[in-house]
Protein backbone atom coordinates (compact mmCIF):
# COMPACT_ATOMS: atom_id res chain seq x y z
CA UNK A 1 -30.40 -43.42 -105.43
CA UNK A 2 -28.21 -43.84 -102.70
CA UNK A 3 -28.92 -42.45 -99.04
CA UNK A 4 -27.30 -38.96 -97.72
CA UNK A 5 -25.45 -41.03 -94.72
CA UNK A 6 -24.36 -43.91 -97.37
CA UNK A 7 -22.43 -41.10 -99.45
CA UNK A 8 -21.71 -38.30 -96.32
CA UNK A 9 -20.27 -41.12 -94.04
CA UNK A 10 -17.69 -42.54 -95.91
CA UNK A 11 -16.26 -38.91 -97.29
CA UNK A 12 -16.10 -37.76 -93.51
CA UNK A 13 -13.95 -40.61 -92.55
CA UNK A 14 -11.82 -40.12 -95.40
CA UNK A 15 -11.16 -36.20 -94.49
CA UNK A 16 -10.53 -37.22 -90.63
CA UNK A 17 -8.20 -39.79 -91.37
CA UNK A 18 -5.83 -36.96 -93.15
CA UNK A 19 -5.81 -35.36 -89.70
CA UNK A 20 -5.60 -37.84 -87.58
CA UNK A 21 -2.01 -38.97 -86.39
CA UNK A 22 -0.28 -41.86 -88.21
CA UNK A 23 0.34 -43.75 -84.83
CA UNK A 24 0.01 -43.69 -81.01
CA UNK A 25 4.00 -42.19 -80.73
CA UNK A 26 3.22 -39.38 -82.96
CA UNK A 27 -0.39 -38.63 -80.29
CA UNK A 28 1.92 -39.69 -76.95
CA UNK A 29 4.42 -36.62 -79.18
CA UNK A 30 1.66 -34.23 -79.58
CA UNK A 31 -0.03 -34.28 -76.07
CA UNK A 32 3.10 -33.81 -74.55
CA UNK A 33 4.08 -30.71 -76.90
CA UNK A 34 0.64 -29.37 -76.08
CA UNK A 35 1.44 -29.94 -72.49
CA UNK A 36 5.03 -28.69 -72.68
CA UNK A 37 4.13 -24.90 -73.45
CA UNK A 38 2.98 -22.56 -71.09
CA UNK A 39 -0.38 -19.89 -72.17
CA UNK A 40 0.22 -16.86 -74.00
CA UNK A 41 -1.19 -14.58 -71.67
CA UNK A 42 0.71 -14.31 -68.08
CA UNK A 43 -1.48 -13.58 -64.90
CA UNK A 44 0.11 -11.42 -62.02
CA UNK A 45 0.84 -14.34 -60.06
CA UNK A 46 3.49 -16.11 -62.30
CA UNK A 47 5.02 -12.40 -63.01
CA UNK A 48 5.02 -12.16 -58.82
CA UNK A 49 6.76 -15.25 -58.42
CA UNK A 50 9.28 -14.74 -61.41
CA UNK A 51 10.25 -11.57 -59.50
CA UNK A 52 10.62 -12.99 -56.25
CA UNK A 53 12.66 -16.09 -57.54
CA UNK A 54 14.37 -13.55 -59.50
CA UNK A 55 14.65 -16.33 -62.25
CA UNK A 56 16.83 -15.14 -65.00
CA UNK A 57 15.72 -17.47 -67.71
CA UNK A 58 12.69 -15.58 -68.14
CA UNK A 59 13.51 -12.29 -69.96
CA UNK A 60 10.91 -9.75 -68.99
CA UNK A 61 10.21 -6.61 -71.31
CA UNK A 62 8.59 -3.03 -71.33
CA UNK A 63 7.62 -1.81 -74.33
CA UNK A 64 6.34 1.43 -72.97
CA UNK A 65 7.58 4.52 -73.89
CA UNK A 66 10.62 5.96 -71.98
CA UNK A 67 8.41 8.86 -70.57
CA UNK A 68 5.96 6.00 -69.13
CA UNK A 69 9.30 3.65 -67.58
CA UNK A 70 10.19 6.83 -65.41
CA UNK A 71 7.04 6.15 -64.03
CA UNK A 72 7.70 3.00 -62.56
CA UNK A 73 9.03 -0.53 -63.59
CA UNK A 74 8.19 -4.08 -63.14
CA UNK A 75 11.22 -5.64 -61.16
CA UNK A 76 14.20 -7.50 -63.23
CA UNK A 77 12.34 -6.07 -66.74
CA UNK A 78 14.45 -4.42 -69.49
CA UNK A 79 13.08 -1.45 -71.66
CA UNK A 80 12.61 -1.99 -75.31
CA UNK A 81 10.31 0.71 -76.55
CA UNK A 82 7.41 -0.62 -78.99
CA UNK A 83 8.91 1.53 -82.07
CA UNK A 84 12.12 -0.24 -81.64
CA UNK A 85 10.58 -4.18 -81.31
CA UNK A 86 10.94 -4.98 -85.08
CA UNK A 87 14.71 -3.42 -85.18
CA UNK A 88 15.76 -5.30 -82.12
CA UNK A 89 14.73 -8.54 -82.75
CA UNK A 90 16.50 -8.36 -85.46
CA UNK A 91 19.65 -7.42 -84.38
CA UNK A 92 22.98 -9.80 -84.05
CA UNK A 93 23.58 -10.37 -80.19
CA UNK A 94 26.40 -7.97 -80.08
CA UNK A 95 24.54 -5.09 -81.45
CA UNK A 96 21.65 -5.85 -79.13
CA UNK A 97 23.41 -5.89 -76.11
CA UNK A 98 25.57 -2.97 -77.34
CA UNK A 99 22.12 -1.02 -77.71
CA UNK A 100 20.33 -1.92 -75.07
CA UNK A 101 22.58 -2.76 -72.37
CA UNK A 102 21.25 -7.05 -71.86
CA UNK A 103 22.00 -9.86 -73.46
CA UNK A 104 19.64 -11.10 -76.39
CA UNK A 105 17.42 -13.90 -76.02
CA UNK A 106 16.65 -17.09 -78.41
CA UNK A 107 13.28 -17.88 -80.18
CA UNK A 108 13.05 -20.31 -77.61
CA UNK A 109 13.44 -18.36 -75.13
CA UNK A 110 10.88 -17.30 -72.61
CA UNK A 111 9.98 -13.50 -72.95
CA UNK A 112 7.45 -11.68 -71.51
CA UNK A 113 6.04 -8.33 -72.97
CA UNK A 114 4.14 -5.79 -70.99
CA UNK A 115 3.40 -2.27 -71.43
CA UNK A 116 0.83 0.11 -69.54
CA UNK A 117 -2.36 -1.80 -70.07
CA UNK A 118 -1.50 -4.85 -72.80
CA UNK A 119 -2.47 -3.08 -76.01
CA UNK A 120 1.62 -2.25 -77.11
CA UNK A 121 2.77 -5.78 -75.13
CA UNK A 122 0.33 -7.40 -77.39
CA UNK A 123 1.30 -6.34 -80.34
CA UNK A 124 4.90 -6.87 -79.67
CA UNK A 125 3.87 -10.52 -78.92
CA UNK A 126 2.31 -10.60 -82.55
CA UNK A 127 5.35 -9.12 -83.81
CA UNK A 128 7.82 -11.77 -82.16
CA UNK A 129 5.67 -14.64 -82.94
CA UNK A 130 5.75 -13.90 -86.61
CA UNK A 131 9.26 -13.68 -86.69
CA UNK A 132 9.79 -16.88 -85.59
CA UNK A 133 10.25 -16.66 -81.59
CA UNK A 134 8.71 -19.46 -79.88
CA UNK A 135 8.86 -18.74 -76.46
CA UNK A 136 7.19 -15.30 -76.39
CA UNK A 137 4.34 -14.60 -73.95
CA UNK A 138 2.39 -11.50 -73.17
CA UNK A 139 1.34 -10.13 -69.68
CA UNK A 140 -2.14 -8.34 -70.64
CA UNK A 141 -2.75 -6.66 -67.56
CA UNK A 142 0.24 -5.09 -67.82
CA UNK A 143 1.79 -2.11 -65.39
CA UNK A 144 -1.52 -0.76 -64.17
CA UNK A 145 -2.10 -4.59 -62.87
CA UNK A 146 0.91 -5.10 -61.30
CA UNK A 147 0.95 -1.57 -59.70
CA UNK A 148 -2.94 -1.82 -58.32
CA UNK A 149 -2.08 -5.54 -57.16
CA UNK A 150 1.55 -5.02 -55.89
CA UNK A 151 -0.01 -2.21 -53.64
CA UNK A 152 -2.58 -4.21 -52.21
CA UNK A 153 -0.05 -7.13 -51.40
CA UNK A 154 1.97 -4.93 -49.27
């Protein structure tokens, strides 16, 4: 009978070569993709310095409630409550602007969500994501980060 190793070996190989890329062009491709996108999650810092650049590739988005955005906003954001993420994103441009008052991004687009504390932002991520937009990323500390930090910077 032949050893566990003689039999396990050969099958192993077999399963990792279906994985593996087909040349070194196709890994060169890969690493760079991986390198090419930025985290999911955005810190305070890169929301601090997309504010101060006042970049306007980067869409930034509250989700909160409209009760919460009287509050206090996050610099250069635009308010698209939570209940109305689904609807919006799926929108034609003209409607979208037309409703609420900026122009609609791509799927490739950056966007960054944020709500109160991450909770709503994240699951307005999840919702983008699985409609197909590529570029969304979520900023999980959220207003009561930037608040407590934007305080303590001043």
């Amino acid at each position: 009978m032949p050893s566990f190793t003689s039999l396990a070996i050969p099958a192993l190989y077999q399963t990792s070569r279906q994985f593996a890329p087909r040349s070194m062009a196709a890994l060169r491709q890969a690493q760079y993709s991986a390198k090419a996108t930025k985290p999911d999650v955005v810190t305070f810092e890169e929301i601090d310095t997309l504010i101060n650049k006042k970049d306007k590739k980067v869409v930034l988005i509250d989700v909160r409630e409209s009760g919460e955005v009287a509050q206090g906003v996050i610099p250069t954001s635009h308010h698209v409550p939570l209940a109305n993420i689904q609807e919006a994103l799926s929108l034609p441009e003209k409607e979208f602007e037309a409703r609420f008052g900026f122009k609609k991004f791509g799927k490739d687009d950056e966007v960054i969500f944020y709500c109160r504390s991450g909770r709503r932002s994240g699951m307005a991520f999840d919702l983008a994501k699985q409609l197909g937009y590529n570029g969304v990323r979520n900023y999980s500390g959220s207003w009561l980060d930037y608040e407590s930090r934007a305080k303590t910077q001043k």
